[in-house]
C-alpha atoms as a PDB file:
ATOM      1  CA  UNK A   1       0.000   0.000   0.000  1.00  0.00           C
ATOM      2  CA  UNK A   2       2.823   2.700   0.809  1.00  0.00           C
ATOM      3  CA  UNK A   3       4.357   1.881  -2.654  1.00  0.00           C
ATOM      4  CA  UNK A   4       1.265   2.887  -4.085  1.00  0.00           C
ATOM      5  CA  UNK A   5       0.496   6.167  -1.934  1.00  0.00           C
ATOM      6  CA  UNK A   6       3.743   7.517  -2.763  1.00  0.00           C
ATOM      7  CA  UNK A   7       3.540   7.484  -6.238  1.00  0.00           C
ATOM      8  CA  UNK A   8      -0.102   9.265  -5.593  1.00  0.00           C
ATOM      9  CA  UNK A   9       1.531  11.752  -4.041  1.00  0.00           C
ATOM     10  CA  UNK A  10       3.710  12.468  -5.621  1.00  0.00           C
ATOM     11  CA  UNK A  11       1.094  12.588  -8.812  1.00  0.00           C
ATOM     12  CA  UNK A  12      -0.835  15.037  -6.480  1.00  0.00           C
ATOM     13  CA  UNK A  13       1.620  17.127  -5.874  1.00  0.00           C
ATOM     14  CA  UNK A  14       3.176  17.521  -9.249  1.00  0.00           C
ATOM     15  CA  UNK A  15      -0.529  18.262 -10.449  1.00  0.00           C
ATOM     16  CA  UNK A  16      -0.634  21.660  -7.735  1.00  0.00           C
ATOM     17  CA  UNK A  17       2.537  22.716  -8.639  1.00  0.00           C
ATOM     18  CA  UNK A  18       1.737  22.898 -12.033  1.00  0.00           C
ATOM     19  CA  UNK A  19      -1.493  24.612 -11.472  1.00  0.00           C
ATOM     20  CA  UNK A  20       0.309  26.873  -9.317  1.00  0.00           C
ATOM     21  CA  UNK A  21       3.047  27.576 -12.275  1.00  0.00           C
ATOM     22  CA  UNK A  22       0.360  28.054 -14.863  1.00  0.00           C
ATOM     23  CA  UNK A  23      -1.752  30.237 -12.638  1.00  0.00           C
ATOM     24  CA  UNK A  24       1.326  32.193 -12.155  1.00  0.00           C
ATOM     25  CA  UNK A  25       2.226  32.929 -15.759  1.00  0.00           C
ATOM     26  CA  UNK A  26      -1.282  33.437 -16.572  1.00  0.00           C
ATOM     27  CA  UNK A  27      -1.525  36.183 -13.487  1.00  0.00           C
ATOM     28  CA  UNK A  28       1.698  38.275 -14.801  1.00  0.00           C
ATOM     29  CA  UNK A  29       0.349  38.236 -18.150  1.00  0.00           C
ATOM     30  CA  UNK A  30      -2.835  39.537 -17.254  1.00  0.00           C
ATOM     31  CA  UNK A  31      -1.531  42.067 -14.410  1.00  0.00           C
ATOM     32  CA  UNK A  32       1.568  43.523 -17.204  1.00  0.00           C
ATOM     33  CA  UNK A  33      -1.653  43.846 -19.985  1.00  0.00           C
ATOM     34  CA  UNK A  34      -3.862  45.765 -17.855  1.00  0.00           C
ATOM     35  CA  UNK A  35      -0.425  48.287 -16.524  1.00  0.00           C
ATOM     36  CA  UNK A  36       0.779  48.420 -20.188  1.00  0.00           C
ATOM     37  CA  UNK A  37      -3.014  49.091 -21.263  1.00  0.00           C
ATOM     38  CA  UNK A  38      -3.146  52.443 -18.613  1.00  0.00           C
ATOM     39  CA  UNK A  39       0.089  53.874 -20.131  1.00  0.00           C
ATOM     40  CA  UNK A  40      -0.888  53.625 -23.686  1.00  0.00           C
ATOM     41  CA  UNK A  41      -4.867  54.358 -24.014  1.00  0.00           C
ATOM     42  CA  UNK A  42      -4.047  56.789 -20.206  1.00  0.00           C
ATOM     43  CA  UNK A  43      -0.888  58.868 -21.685  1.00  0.00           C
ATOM     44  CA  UNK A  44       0.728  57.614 -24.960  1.00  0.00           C
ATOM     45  CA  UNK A  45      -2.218  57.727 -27.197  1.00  0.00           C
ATOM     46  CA  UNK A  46      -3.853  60.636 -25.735  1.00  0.00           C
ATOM     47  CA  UNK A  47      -0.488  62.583 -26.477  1.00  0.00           C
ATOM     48  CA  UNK A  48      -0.384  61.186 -29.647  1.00  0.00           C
ATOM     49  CA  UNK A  49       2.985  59.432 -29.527  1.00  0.00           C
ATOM     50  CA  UNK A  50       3.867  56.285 -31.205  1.00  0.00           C
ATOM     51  CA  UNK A  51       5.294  52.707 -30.268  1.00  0.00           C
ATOM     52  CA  UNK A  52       7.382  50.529 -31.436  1.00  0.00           C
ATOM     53  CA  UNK A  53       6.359  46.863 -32.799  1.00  0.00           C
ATOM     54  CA  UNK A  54       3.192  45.629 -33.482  1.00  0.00           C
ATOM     55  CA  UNK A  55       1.510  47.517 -30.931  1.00  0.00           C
ATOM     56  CA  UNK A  56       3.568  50.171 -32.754  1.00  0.00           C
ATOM     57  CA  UNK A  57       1.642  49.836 -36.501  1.00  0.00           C
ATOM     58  CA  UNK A  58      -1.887  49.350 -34.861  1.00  0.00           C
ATOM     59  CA  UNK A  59      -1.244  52.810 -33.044  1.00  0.00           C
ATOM     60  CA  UNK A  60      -0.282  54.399 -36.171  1.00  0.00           C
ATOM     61  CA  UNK A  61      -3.253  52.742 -38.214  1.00  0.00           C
ATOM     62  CA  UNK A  62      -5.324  54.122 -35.328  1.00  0.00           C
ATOM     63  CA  UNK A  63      -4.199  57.294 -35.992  1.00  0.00           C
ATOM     64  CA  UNK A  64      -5.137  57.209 -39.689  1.00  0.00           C
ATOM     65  CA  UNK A  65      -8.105  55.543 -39.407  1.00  0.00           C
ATOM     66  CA  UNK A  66      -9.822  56.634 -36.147  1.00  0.00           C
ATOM     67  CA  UNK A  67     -12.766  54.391 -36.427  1.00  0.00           C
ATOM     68  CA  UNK A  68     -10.298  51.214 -35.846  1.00  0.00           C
ATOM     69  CA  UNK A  69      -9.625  50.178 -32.484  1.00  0.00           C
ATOM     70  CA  UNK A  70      -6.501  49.691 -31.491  1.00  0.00           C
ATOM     71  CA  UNK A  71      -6.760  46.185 -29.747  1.00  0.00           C
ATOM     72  CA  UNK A  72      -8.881  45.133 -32.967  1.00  0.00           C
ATOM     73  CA  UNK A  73      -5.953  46.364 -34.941  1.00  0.00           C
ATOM     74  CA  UNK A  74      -3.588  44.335 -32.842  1.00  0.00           C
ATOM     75  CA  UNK A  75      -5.249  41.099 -32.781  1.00  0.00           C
ATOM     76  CA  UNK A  76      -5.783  41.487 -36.330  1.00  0.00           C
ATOM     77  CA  UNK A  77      -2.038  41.283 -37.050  1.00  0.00           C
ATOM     78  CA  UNK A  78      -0.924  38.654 -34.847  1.00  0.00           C
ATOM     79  CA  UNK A  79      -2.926  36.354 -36.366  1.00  0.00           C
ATOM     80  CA  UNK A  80      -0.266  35.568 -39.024  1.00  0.00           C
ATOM     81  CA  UNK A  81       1.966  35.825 -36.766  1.00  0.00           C
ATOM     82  CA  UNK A  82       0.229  32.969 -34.804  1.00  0.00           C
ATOM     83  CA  UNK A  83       0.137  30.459 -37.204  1.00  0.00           C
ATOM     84  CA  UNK A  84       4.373  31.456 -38.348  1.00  0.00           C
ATOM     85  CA  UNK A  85       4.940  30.152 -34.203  1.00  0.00           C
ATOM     86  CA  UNK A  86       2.658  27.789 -34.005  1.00  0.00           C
ATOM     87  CA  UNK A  87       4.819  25.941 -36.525  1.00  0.00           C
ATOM     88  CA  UNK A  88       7.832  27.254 -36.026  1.00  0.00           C
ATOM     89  CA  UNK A  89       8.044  28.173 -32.215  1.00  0.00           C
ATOM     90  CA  UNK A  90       7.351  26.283 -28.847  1.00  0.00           C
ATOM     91  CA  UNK A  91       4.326  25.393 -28.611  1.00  0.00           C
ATOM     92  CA  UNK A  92       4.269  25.839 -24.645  1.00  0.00           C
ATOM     93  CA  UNK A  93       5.351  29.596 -25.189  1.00  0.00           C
ATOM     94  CA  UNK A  94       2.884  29.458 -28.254  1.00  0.00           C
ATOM     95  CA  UNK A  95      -0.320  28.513 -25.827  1.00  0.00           C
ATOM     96  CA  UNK A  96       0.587  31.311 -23.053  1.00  0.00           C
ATOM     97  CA  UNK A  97       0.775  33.840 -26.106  1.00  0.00           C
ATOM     98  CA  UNK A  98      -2.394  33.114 -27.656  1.00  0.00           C
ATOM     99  CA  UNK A  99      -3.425  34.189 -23.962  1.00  0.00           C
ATOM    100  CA  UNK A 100      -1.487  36.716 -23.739  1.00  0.00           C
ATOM    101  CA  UNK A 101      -2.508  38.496 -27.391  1.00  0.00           C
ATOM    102  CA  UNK A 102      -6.364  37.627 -26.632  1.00  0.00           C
ATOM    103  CA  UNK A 103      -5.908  39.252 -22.900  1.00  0.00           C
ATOM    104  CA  UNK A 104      -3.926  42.159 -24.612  1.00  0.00           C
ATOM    105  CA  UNK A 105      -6.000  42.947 -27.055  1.00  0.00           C
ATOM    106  CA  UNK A 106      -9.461  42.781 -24.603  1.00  0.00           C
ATOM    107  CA  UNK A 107      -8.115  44.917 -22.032  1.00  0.00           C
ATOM    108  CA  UNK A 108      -6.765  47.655 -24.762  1.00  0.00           C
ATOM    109  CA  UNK A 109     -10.208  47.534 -26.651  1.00  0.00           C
ATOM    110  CA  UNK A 110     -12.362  47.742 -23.408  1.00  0.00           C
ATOM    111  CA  UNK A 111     -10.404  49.364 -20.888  1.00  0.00           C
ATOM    112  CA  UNK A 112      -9.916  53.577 -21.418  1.00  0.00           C
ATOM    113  CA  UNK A 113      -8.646  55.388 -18.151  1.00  0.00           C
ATOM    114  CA  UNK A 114      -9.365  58.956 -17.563  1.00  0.00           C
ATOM    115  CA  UNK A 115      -6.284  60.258 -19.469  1.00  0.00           C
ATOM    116  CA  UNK A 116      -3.587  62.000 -17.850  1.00  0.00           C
ATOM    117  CA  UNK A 117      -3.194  65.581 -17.963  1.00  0.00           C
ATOM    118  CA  UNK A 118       0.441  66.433 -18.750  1.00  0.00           C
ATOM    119  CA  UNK A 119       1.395  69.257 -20.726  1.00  0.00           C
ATOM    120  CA  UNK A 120       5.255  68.314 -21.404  1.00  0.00           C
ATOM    121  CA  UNK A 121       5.875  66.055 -23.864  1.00  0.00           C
ATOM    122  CA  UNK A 122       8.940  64.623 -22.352  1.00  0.00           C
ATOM    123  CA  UNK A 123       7.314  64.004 -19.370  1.00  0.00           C
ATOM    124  CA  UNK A 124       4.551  62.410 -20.652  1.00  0.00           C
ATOM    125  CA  UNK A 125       7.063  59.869 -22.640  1.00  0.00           C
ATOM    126  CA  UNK A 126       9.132  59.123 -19.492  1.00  0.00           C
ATOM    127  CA  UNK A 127       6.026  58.249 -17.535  1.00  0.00           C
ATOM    128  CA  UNK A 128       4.422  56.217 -20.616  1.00  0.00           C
ATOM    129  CA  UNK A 129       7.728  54.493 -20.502  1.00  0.00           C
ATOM    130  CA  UNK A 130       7.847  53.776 -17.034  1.00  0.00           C
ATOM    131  CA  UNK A 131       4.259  52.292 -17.496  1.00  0.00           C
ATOM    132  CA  UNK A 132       4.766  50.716 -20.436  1.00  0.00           C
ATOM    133  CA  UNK A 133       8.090  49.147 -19.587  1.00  0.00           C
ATOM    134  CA  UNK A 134       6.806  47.774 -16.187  1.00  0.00           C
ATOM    135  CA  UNK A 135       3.602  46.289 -18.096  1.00  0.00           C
ATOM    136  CA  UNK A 136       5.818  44.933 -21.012  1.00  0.00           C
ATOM    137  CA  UNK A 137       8.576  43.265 -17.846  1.00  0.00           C
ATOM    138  CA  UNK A 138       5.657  41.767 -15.719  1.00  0.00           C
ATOM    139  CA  UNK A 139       4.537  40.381 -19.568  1.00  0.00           C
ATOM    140  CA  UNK A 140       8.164  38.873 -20.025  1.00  0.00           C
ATOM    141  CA  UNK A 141       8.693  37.452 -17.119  1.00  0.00           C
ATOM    142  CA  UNK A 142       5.976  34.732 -17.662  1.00  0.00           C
ATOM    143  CA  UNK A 143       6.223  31.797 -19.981  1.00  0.00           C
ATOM    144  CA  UNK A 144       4.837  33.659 -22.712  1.00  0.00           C
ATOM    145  CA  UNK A 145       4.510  36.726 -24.029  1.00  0.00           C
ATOM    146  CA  UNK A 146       1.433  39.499 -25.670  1.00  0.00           C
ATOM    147  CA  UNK A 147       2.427  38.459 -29.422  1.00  0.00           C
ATOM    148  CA  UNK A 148       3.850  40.773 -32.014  1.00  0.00           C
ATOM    149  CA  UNK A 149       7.379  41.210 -32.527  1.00  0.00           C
ATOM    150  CA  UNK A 150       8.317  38.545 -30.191  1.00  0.00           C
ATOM    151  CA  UNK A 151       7.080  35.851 -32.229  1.00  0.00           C
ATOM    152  CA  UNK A 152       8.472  37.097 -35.243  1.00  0.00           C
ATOM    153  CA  UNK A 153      11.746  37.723 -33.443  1.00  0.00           C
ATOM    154  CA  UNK A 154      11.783  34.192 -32.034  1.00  0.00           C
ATOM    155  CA  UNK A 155      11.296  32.413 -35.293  1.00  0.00           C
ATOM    156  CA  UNK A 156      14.102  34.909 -37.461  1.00  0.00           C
ATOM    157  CA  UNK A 157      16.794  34.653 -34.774  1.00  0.00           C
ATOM    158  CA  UNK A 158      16.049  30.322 -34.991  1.00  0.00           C
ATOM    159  CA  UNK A 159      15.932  30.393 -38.563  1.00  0.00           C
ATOM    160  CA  UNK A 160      18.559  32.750 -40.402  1.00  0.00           C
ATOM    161  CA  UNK A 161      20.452  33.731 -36.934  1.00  0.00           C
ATOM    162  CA  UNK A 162      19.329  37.026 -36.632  1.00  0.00           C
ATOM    163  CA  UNK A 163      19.717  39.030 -33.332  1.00  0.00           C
ATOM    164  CA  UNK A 164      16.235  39.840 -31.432  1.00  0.00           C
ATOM    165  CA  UNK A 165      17.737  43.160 -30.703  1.00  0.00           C
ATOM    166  CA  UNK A 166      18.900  43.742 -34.105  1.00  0.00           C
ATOM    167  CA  UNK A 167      14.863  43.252 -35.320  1.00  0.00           C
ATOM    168  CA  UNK A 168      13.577  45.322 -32.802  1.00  0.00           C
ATOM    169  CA  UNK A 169      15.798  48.107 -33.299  1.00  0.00           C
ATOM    170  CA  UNK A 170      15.167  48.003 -37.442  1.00  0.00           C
ATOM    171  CA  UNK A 171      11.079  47.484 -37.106  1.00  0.00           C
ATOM    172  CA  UNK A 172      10.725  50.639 -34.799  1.00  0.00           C
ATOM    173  CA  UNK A 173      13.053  52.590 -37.106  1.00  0.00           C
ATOM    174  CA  UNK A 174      10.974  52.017 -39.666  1.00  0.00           C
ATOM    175  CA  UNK A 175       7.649  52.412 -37.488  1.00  0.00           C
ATOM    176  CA  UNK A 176       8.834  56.139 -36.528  1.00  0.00           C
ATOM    177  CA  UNK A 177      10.071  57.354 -39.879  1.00  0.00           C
ATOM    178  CA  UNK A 178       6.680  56.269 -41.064  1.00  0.00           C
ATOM    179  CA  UNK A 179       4.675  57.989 -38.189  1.00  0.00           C
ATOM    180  CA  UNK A 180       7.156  60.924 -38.649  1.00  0.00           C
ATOM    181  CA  UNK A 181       6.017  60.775 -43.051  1.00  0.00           C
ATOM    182  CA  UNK A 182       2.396  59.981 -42.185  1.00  0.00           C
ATOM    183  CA  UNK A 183       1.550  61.739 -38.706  1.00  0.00           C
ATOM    184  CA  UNK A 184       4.331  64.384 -36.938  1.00  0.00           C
ATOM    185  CA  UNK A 185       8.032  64.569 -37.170  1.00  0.00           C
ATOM    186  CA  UNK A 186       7.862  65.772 -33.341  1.00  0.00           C
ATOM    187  CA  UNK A 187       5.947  63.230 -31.951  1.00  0.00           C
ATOM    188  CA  UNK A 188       7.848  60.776 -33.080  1.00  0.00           C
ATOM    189  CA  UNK A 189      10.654  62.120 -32.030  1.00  0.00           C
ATOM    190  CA  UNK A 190       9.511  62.594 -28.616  1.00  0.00           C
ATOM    191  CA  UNK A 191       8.814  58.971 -28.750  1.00  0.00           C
ATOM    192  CA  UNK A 192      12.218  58.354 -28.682  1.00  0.00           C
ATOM    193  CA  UNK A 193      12.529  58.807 -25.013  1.00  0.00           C
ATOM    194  CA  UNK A 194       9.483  56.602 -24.595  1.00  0.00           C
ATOM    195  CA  UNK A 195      10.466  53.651 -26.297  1.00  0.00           C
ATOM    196  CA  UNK A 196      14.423  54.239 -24.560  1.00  0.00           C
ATOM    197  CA  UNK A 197      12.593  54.579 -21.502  1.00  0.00           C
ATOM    198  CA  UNK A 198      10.258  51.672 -21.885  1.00  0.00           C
ATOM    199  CA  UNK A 199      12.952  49.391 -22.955  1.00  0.00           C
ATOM    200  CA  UNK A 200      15.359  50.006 -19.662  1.00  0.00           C
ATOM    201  CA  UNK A 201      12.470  49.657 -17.511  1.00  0.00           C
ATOM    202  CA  UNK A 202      11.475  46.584 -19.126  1.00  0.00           C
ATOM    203  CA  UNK A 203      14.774  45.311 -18.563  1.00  0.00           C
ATOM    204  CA  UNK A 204      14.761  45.871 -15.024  1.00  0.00           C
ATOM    205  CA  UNK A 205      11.685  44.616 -14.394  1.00  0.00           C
ATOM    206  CA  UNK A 206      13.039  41.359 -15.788  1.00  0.00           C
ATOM    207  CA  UNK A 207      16.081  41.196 -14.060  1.00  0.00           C
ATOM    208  CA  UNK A 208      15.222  43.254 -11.125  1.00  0.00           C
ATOM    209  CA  UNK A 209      12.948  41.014  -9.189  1.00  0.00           C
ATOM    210  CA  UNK A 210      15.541  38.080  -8.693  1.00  0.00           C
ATOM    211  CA  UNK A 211      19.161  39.562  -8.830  1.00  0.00           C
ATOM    212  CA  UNK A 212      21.527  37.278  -7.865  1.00  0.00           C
ATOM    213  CA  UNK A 213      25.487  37.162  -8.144  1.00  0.00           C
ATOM    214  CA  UNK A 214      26.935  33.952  -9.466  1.00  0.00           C
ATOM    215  CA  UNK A 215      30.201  32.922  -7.824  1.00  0.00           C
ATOM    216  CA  UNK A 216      32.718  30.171  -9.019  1.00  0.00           C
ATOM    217  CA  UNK A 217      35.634  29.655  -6.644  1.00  0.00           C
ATOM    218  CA  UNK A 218      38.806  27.606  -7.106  1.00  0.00           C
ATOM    219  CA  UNK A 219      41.091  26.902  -4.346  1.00  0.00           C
ATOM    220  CA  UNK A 220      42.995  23.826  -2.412  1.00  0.00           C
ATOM    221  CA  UNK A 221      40.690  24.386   0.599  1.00  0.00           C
ATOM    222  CA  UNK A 222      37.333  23.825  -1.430  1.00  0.00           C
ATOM    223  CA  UNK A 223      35.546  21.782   1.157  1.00  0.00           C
ATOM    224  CA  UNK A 224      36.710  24.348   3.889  1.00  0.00           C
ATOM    225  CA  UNK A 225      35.205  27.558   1.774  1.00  0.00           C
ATOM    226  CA  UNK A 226      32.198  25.380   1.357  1.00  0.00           C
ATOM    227  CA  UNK A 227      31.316  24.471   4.790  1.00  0.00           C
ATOM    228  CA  UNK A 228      31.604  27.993   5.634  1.00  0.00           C
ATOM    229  CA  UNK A 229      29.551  28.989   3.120  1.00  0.00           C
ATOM    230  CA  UNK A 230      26.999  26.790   3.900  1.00  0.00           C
ATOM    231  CA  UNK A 231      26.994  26.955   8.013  1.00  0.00           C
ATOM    232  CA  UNK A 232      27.833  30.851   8.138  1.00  0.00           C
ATOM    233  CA  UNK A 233      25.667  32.287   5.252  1.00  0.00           C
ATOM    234  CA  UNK A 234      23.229  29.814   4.925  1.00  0.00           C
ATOM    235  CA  UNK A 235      23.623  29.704   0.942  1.00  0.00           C
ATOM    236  CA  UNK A 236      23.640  26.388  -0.775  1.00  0.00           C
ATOM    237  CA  UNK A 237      26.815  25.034  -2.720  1.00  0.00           C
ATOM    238  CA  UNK A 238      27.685  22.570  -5.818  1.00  0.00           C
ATOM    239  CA  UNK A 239      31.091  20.943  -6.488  1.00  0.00           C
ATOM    240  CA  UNK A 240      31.726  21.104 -10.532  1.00  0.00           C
ATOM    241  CA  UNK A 241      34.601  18.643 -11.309  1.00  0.00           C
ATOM    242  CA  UNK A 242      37.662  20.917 -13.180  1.00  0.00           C
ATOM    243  CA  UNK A 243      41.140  20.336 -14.345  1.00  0.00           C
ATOM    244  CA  UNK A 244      43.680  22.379 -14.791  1.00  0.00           C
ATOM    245  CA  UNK A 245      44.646  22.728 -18.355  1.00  0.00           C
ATOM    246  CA  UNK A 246      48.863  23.490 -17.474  1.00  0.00           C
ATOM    247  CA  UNK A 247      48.832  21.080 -14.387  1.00  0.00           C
ATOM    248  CA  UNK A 248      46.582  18.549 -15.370  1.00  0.00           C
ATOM    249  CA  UNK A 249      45.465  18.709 -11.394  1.00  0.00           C
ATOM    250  CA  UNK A 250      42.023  17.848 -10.703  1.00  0.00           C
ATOM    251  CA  UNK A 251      39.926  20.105  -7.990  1.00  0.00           C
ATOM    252  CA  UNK A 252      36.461  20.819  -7.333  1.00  0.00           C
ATOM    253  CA  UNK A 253      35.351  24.170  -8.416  1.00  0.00           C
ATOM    254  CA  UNK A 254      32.693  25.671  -5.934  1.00  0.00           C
ATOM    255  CA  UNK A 255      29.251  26.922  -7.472  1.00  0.00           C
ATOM    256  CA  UNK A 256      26.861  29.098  -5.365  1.00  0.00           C
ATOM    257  CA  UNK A 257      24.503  32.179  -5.903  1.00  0.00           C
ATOM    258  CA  UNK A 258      24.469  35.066  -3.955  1.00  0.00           C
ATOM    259  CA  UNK A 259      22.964  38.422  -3.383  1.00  0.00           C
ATOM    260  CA  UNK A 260      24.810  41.673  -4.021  1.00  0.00           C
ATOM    261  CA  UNK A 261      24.512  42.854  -0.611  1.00  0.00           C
ATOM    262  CA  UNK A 262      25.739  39.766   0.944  1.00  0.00           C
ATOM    263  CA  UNK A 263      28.673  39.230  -1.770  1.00  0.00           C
ATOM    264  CA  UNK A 264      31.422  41.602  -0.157  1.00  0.00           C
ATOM    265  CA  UNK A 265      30.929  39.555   2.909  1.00  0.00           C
ATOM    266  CA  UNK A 266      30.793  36.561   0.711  1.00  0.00           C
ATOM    267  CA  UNK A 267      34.621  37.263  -1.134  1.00  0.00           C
ATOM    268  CA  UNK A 268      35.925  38.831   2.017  1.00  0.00           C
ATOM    269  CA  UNK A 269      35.285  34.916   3.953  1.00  0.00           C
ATOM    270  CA  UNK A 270      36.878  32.959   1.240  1.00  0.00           C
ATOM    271  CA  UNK A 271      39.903  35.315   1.345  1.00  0.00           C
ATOM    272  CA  UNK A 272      40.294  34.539   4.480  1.00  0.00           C
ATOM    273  CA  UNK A 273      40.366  30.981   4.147  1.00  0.00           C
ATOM    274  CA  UNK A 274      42.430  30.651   1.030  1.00  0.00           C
ATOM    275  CA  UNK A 275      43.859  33.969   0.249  1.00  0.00           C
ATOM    276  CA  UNK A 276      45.080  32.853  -3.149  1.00  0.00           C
ATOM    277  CA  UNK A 277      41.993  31.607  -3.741  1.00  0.00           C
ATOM    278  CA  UNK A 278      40.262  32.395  -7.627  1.00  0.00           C
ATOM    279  CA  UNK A 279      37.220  33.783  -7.685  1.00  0.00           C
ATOM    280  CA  UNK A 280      34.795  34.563 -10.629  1.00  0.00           C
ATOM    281  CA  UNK A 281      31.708  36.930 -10.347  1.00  0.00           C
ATOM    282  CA  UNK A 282      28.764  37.091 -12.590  1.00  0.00           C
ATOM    283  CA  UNK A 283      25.374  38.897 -12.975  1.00  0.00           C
ATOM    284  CA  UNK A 284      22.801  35.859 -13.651  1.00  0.00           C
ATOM    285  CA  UNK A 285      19.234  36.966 -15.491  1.00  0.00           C
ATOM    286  CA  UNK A 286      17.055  35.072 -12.782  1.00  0.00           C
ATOM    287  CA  UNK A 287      17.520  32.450 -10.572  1.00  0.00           C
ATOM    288  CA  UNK A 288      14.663  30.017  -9.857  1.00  0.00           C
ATOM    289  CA  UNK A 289      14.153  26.622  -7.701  1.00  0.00           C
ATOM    290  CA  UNK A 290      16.576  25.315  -4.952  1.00  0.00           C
ATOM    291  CA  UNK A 291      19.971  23.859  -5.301  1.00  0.00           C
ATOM    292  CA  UNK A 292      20.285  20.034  -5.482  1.00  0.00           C
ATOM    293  CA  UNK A 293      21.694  18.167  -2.783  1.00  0.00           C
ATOM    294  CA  UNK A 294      20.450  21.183  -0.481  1.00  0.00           C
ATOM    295  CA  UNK A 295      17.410  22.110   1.323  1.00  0.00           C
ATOM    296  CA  UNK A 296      19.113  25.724   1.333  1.00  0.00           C
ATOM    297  CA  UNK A 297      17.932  28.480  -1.554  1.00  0.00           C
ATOM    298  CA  UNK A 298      20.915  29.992  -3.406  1.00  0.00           C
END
């Protein structure tokens, strides 16, 4: 009997912890759509600025044709765009952007805040940004994403190599000198500082959240450094096998995560244990789960 209730539990609790993950990435999708939604129809459209991407050309058709809704516009567009990473792209990402382009595009056609009454330009593009950017980040950070460019992005940088950044910067180049041509050479040049704003707040609202500092350590007294690290700051450790390329030597190179607060502390204890010790420091994107072979976080 407990060879079968194990298994069941186990069964049981992969089950919540996948509802758990999916109601997750389905929560910061819709929570970034609705804060994206109030900087664009509360402050970018109302100032008549422009985008970039997708979201970008279904502003601009707006513009010309006032009659067309933007999130109609936008949904519209991705449908192409659906069916190109449907057959080209993950089909996990692919299900939480169909979600994520149906949410968009719903909250942007139904959802109109009293707009905001700024009478400088700049302004009004640094705090679009700042809205847009955080909206756009809690978007990212799920599984997923709200469609446009992304997909497109995705499925160029898989097929020919292309850089994501690369097709970014070249689509909203082209978006602005068209808005600039068809709508107002200011405007889109104050969009500018939106979409520069937007994009660094997006990228700490990615990275933000979960900043960690990566540390690899090589030294004779490996165990020692690691049993402080583990009884003294309570961070979790992993022995990577290495071998020294000139000495042929084999040692265990020490792997743990840390914050940025704690890491002076951090370097300043394994210098004291092994002061020739060789330490490497990196930023890391986002750290998720627990280290194996550790009850500890990282």
């Amino acid at each position: 009997m407990k060879a079968l209730a194990i298994p069941a539990r186990m069964r049981f609790e992969k089950i919540v912890i996948a509802q758990k993950f999916l109601l997750h990435n389905i929560g910061l999708i819709s929570l970034g759509s609705i804060v994206y939604v109030y900087g664009l129809n509360g402050i970018l459209v109302p100032q008549g600025l422009l985008n970039g991407g997708v979201v970008g050309i279904s502003i601009l058709l707006h513009y010309l044709i006032p009659v067309a809704g933007i999130g109609s516009i936008y949904l519209l567009l991705n449908i192409p765009l659906i069916l190109l990473g449907w057959m080209h792209v993950s089909r996990t990402f692919m299900l939480y952007t169909l979600y994520g382009i149906f949410c968009f595009s719903l909250i942007t056609t139904v959802f109109h805040p009293t707009a905001l009454v700024i009478h400088d330009p700049i302004l009004a593009a640094l705090l679009a940004g700042v809205l847009c950017g955080t909206g756009g980040g809690l978007i990212l950070r799920s599984m997923g994403s709200a469609g446009g460019l992304d997909i497109l992005s995705v499925y160029l940088h898989k097929k020919f190599g292309l850089r994501i950044g690369s097709i970014f910067f070249i689509s909203n180049v082209l978006i602005l000198m068209a808005g600039a041509f068809l709508y107002d050479l200011n405007r889109a040049l104050y969009s500018i500082i939106f979409l520069y704003t937007s994009g660094r707040v997006m990228d700490a609202v990615i990275t933000g959240f979960n900043k960690r500092k990566l540390l690899l350590v090589i030294s004779d007294y490996a165990q020692d450094i690691a049993d402080a690290i583990l009884q003294k700051k309570g961070r979790g450790v992993t022995f990577l096998n290495g071998e020294g390329a000139f000495t042929q030597k084999e040692r265990k190179v020490i792997f743990s995560i840390t914050s940025l607060i704690e890491l002076p502390k951090m370097k300043e204890m394994i210098l004291s244990i092994d002061p020739g010790a060789f330490i490497v420091v990196n930023d890391t994107l986002e750290v998720l789960g627990r280290q194996h072979g550790t009850c500890r976080e990282f």
